[in-house]
Protein backbone atom coordinates (compact mmCIF):
# COMPACT_ATOMS: atom_id res chain seq x y z
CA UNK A 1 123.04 102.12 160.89
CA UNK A 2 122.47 105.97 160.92
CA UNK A 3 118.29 105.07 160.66
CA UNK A 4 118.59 102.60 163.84
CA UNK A 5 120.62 105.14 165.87
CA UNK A 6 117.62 107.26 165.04
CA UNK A 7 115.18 105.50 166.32
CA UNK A 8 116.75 104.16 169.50
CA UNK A 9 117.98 108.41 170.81
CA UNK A 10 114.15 109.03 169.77
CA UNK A 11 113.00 106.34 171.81
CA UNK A 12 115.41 107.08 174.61
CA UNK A 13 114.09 110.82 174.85
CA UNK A 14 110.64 109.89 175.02
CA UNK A 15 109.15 113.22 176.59
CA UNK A 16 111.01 115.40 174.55
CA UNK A 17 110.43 113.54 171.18
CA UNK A 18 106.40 113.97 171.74
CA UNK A 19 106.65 117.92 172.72
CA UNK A 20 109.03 118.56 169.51
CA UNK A 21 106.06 116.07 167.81
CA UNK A 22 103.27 118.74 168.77
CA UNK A 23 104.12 121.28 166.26
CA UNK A 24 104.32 119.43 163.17
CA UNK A 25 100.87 117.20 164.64
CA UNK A 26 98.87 120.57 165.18
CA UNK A 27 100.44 121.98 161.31
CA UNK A 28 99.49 118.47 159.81
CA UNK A 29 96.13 118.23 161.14
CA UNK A 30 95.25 122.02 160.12
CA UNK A 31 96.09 121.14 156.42
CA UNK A 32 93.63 117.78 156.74
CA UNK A 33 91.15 119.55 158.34
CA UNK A 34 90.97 122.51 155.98
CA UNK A 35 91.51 120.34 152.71
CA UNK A 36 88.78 118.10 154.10
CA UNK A 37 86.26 120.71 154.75
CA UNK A 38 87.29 122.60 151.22
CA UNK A 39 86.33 119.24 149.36
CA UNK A 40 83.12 118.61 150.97
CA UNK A 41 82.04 122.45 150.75
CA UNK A 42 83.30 122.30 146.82
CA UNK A 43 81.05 118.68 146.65
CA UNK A 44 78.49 120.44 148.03
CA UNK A 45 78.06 123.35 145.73
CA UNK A 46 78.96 121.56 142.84
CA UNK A 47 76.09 119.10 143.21
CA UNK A 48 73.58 121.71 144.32
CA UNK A 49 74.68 123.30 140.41
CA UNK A 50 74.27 119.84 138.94
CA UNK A 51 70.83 119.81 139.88
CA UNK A 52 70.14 121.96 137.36
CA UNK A 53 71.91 119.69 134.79
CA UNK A 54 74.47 120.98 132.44
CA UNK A 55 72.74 121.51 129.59
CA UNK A 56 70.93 124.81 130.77
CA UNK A 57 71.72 128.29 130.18
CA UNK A 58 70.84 130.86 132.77
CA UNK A 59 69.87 134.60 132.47
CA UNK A 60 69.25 136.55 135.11
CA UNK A 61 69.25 140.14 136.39
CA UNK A 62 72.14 142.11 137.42
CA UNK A 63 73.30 145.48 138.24
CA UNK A 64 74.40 147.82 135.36
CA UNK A 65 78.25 148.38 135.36
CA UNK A 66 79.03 145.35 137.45
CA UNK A 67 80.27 141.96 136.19
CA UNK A 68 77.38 139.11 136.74
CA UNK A 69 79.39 137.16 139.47
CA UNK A 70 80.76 140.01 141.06
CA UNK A 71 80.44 140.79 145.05
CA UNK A 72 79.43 144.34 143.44
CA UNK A 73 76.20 142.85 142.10
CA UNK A 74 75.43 140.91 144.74
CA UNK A 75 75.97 143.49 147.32
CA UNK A 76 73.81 145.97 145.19
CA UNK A 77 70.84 143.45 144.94
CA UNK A 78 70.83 142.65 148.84
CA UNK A 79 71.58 145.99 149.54
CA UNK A 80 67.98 146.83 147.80
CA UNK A 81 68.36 147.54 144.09
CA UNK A 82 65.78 146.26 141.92
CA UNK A 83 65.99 145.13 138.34
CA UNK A 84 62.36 145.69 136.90
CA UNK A 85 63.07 145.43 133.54
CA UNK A 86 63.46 141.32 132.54
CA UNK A 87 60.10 140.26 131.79
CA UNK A 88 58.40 137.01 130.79
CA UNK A 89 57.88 138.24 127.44
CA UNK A 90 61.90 139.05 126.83
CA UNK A 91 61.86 134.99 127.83
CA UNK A 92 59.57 134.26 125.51
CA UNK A 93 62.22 135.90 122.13
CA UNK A 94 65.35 134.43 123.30
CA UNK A 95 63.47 130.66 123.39
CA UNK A 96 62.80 131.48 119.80
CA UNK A 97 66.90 131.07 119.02
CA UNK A 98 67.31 127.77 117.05
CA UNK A 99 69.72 126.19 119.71
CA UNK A 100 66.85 126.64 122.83
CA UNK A 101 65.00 123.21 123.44
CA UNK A 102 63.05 124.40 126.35
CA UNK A 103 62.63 126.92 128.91
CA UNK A 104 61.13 128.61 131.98
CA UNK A 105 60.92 131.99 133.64
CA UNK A 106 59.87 132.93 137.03
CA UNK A 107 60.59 134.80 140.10
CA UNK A 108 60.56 133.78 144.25
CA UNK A 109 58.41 135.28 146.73
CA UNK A 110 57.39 134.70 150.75
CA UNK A 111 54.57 134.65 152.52
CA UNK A 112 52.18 132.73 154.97
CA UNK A 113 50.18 130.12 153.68
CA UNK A 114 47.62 128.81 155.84
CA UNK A 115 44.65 126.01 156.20
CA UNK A 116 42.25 125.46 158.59
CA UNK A 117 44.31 127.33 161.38
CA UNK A 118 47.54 125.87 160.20
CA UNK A 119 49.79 128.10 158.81
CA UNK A 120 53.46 127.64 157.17
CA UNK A 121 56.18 130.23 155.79
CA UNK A 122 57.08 129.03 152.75
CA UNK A 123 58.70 130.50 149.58
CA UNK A 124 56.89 130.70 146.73
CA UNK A 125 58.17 130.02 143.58
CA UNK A 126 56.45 131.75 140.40
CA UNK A 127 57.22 130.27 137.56
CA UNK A 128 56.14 129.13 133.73
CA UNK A 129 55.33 125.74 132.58
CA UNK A 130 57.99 124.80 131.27
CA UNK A 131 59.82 123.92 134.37
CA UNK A 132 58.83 120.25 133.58
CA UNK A 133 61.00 119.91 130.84
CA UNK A 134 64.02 121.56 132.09
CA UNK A 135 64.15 120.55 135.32
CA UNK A 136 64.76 116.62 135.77
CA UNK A 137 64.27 116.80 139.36
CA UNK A 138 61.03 118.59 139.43
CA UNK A 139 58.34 115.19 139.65
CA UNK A 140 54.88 115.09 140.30
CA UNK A 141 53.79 112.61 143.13
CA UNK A 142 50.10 113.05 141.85
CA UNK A 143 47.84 115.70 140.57
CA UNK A 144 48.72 117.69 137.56
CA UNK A 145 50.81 120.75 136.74
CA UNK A 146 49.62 123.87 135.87
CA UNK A 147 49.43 124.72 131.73
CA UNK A 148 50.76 128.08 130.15
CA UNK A 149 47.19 129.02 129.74
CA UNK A 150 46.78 128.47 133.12
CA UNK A 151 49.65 131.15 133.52
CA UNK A 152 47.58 133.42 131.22
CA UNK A 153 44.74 133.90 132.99
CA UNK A 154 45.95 134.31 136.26
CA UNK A 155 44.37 131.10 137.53
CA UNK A 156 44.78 130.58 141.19
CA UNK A 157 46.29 127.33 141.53
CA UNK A 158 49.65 125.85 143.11
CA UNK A 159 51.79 123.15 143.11
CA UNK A 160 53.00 122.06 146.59
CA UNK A 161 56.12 120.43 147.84
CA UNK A 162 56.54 117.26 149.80
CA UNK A 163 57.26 118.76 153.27
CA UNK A 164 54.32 121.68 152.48
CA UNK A 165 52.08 118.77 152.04
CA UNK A 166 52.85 117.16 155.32
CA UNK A 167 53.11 120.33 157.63
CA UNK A 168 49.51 121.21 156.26
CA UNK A 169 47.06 118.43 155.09
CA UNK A 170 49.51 115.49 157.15
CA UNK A 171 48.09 112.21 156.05
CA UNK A 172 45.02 114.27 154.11
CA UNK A 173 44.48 114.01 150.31
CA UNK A 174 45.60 117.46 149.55
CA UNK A 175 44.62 117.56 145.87
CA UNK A 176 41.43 119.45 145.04
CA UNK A 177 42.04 121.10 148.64
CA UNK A 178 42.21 124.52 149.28
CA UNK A 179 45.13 127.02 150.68
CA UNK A 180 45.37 130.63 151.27
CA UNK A 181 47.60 132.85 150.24
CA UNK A 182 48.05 136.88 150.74
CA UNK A 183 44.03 136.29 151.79
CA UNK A 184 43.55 133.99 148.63
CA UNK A 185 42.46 131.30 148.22
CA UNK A 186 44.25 128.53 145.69
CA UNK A 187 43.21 125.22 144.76
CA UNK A 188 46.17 122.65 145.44
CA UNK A 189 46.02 120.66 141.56
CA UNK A 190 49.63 118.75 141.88
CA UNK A 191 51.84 117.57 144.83
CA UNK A 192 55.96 117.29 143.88
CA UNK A 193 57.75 114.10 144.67
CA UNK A 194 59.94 114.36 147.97
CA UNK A 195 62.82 116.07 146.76
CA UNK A 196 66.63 114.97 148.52
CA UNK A 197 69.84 117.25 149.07
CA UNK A 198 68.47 119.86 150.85
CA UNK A 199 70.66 122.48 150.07
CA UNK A 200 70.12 126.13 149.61
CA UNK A 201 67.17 125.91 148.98
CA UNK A 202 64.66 123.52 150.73
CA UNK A 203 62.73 122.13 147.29
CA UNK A 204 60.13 120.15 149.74
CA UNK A 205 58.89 123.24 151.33
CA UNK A 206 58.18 125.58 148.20
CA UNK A 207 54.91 126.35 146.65
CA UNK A 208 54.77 126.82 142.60
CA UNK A 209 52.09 128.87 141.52
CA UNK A 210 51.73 130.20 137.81
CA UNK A 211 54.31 132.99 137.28
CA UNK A 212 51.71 135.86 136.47
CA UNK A 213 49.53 134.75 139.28
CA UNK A 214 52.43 135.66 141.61
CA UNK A 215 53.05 138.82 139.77
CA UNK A 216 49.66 140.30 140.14
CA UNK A 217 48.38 138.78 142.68
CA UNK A 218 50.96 138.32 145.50
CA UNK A 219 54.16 140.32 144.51
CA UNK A 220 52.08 143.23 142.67
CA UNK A 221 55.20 143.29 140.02
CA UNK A 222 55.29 142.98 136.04
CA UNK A 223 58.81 141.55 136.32
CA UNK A 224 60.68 138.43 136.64
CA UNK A 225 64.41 137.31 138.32
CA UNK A 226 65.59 134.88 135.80
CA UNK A 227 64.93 132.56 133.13
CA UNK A 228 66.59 129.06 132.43
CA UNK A 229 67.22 127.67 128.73
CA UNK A 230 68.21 123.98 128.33
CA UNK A 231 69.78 123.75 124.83
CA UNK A 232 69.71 121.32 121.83
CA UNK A 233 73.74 120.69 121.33
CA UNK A 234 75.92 121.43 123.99
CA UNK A 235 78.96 122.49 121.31
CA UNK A 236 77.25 125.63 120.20
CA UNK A 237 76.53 126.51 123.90
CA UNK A 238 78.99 129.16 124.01
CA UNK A 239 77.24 130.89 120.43
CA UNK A 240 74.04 130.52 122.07
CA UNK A 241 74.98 132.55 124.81
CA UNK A 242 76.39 135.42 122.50
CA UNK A 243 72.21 135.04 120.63
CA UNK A 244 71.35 135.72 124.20
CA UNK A 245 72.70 138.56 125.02
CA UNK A 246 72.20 139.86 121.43
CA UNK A 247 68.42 139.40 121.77
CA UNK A 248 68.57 140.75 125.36
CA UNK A 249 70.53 143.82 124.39
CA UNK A 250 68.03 144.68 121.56
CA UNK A 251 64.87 144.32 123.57
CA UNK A 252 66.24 146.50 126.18
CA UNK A 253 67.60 148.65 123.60
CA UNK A 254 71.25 148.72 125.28
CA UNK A 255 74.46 149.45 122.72
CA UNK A 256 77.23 149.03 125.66
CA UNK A 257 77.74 145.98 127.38
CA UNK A 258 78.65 147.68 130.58
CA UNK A 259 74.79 149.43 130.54
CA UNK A 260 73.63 145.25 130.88
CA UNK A 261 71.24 144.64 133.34
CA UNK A 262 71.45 141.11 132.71
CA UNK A 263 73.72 138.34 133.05
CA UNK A 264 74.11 135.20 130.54
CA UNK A 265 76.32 132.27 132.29
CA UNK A 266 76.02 128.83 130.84
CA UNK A 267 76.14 125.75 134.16
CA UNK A 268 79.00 124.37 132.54
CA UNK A 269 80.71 127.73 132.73
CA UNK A 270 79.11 128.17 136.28
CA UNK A 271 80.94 125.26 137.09
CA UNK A 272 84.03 126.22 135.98
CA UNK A 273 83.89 129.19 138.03
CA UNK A 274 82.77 127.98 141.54
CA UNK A 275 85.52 125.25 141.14
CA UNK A 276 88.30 127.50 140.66
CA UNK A 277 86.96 129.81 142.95
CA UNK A 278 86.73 127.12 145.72
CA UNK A 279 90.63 126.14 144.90
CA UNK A 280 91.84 129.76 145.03
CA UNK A 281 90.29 129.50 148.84
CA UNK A 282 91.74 126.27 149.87
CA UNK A 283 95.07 127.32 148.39
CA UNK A 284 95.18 130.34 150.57
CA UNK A 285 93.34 128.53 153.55
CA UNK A 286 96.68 125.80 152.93
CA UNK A 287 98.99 128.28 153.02
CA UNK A 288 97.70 129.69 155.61
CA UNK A 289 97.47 126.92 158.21
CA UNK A 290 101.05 126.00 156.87
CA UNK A 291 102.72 128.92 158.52
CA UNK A 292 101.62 126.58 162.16
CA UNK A 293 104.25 124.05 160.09
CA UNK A 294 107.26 126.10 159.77
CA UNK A 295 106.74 126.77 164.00
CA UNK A 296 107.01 123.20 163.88
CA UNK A 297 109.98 123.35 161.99
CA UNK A 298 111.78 125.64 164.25
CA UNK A 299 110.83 123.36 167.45
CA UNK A 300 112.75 121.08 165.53
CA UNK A 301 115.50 122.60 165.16
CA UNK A 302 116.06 123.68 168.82
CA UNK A 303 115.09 120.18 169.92
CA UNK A 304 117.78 119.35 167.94
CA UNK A 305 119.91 121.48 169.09
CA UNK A 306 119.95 120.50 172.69
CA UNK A 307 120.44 117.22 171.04
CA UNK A 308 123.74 118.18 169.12
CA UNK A 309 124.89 119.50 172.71
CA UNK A 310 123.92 116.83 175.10
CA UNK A 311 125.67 114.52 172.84
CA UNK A 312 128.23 115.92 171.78
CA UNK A 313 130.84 113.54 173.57
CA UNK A 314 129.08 110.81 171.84
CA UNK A 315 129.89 112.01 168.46
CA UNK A 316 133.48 112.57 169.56
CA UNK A 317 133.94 109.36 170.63
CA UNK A 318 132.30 107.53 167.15
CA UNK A 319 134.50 110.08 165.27
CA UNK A 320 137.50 108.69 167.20
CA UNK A 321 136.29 105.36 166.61
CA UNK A 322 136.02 105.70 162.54
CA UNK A 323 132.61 107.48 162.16
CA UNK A 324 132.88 109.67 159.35
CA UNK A 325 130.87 113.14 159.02
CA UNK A 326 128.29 111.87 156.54
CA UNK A 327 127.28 109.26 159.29
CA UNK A 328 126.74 112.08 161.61
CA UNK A 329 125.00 114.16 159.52
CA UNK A 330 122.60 111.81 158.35
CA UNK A 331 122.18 109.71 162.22
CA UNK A 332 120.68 113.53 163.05
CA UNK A 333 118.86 114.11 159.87
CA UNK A 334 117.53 111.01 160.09
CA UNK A 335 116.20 111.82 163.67
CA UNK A 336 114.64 115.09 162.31
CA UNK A 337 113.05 113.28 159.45
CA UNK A 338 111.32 110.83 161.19
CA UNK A 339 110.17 113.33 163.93
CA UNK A 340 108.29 115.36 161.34
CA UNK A 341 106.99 111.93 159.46
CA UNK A 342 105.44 110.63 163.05
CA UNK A 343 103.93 114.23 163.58
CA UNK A 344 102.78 113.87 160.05
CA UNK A 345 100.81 110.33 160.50
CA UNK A 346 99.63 111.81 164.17
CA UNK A 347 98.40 114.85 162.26
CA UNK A 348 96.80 113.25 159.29
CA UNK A 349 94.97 110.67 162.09
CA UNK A 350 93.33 114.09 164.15
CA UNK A 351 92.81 116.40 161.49
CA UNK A 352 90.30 112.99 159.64
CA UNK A 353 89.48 112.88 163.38
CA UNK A 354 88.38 116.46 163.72
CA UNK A 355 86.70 116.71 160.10
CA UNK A 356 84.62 114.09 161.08
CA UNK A 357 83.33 115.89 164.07
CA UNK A 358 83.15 119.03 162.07
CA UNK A 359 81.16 116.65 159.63
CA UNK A 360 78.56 115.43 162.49
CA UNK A 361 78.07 118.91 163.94
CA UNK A 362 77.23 120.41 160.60
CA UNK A 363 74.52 117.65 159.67
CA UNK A 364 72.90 117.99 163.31
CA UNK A 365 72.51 121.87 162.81
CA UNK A 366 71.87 121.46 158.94
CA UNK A 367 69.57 119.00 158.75
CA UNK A 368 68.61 117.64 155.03
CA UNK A 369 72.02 119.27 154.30
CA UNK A 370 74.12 116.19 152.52
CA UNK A 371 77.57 117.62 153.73
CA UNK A 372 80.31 115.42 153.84
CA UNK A 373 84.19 115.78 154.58
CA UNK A 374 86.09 113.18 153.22
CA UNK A 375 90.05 112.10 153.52
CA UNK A 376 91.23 112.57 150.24
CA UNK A 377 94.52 111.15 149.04
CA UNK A 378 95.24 114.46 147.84
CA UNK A 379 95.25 115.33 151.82
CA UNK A 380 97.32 112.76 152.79
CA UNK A 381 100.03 112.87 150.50
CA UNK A 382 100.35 116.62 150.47
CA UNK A 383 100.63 116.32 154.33
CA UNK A 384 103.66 114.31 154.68
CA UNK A 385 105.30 115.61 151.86
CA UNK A 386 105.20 118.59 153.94
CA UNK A 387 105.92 117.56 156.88
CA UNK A 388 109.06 115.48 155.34
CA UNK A 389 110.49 118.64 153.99
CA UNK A 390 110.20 119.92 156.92
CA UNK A 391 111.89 118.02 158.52
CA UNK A 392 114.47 118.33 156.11
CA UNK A 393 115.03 121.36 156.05
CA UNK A 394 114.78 122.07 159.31
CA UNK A 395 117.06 119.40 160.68
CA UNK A 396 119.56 120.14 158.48
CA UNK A 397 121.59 122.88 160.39
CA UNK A 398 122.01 120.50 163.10
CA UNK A 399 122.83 117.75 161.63
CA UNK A 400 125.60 119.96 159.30
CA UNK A 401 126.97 121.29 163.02
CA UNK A 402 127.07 117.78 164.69
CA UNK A 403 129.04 116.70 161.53
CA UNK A 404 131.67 119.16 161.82
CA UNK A 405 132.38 118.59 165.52
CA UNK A 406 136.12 117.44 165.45
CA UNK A 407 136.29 114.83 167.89
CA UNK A 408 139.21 115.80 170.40
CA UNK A 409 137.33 119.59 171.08
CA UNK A 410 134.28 117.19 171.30
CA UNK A 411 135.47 114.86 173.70
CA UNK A 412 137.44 117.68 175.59
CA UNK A 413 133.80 119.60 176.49
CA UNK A 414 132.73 116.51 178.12
């Protein structure tokens, strides 16, 4: 009885029903829309980690006195500090450690590479051989790689990606060719398979040259940026990590761990950390966009307000008639309720809506960027379990007050 009253004083109030509605529509669809774009972005990076597959370790350089994933380090490296003191050779002893399957070193540079009047920006990757049996995604189309002794001796030769290949020799045979480099020329000996996800970084339009060869010839440095380690068992991950740093510390002849200027991080562990760093954001992104709920909640409550007073002979006469308080109370709760629940639906329906704009927008100014912002269930349920409680709680203290209207002072205001 109290639900069908409800609906037929909602329906009778059309005009005011929707503008109490806009509140709780505009909180619901803020919590979609931010949930939505916090699981794509946390999809996103998580797969662009993956690529690297899990059963890597990764060392790489890092400011003294700052903790690896720290803003401090980061800042300092963009800011301009330089870590010259990881080198290929420091690689070379931790790959010795029992657990270590296979490995790779290397460092990025930039510059112009050009052919026959074209010419193309491209980063250049330096890096050891090894790279073909850590990375899984890193396939040869045709041609060869380069060899470690190929590394040795400096040899000018590269390995070019998919879209480098297109943007400079089109529908050309590029192997055999020539490109040039800081003035150099290098023989093109291997072409990488097209490469999907995008990402980051753009895979299709890097050039791999031996790791030395962009030391001495294009950087003019003795010193790499990182090394990756893909391990024999993944349960002793954690002790090889602790070798690591062991063997790190002693080559660079450090005794406190603060002094490293290095950082060890297992992918599984890398993981773990971008994932709970990506929650801690949505949580206070939720909370955030919540506080456009609880303004909501208030319209509710003076909507219901008028409500209590334009009807207040009404619930004199039912109490004269045999209505009891309870039915009051929860014939006005009810009406709260299922004003929140119908801003919650509307919400949920614009806030998929607007993701999937956000979602369209971001792939035509991102292009080769898989970004997606999906409607989890997650999003759905935690939205009108909000918006439930709100109106809950906020229709309660009219709904209490119409109950306690006695009926003759009721009927006597009329």
């Amino acid at each position: 009885m109290a639900i069908k009253l409800a609906w037929k004083n909602l329906t009778t109030n059309l005009a005011r029903t929707m503008l109490s509605l806009l509140g709780i529509v505009i909180g619901v669809m803020a919590i979609v829309f931010v949930m939505s774009l916090g699981e794509g972005v946390r999809r996103f990076v998580m797969s662009q980690v993956e690529m690297f597959g899990t059963d890597v370790i990764n060392i790489e350089v890092k400011t003294p006195n700052t903790e690896h994933a720290s803003s401090e380090n980061a800042s300092s490296q963009i800011g301009g500090a330089q870590i010259t003191t990881f080198k290929i050779g420091d690689a070379e002893k931790v790959a010795e450690l029992k657990n270590v399957r296979s490995w790779y070193a290397g460092s990025f540079g930039q510059d112009i590479v050009s052919r026959e009047g074209k010419n193309e920006t491209s980063m250049i990757f330096g890096i050891t051989a090894g790279i073909v049996d850590v990375d899984k995604n890193f396939e040869l189309e045709s041609g060869e790689m380069f060899t470690n002794e190929d590394d040795r001796s400096l040899k000018q030769v590269v390995v070019i990606g998919a879209g480098v290949k297109e943007k400079l020799f089109g529908n050309e045979d590029a192997l055999g060719k020539k490109v040039k480099i800081n003035n150099q020329s290098y023989r093109v000996i291997g072409i990488l398979k097209e490469r999907g996800g995008g990402g980051f970084l753009d895979f299709n339009k890097m050039i791999y040259m031996p790791a030395r060869t962009l030391q001495k010839k294009v950087l003019g440095t003795d010193y790499i940026s990182f090394a990756i380690f893909a391990v024999n068992d993944l349960s002793k991950i954690d002790l090889t990590v602790l070798e690591m740093e062991d063997v790190m510390r002693d080559r660079h002849d450090i005794d406190d761990p603060d002094d490293d200027d290095f950082g060890v991080m297992s992918i599984a562990e890398a993981i773990d950390m971008v994932g709970t760093i990506i929650s801690t954001m949505n949580i206070l992104l939720i909370a955030m966009t919540s506080i456009s709920l609880i303004v909501g909640g208030v319209g509710i409550t003076n909507v219901m307000y008028v409500a209590v007073a334009e009807r207040t002979f009404e619930i004199g006469l039912r109490k004269s008639v045999g209505a009891k308080s309870s039915d009051i109370f929860k014939q006005f709760l009810a009406e709260a309720t299922f004003l929140t629940f119908a801003g919650g639906f509307l919400g949920v329906v614009f806030g998929f809506g607007f993701s999937k704009l956000a979602q369209a927008i971001a792939e035509s100014k991102l292009p080769g960027i898989a970004l997606e912002f999906p409607l989890t269930i997650e999003a759905v349920v935690l939205s009108l379990v909000f918006s439930i409680i709100t109106g809950l709680v906020f229709g309660m203290k009219p709904a209490i007050t119409a109950s306690r209207l006695s009926p003759m002072e009721a009927m006597r205001k009329e």
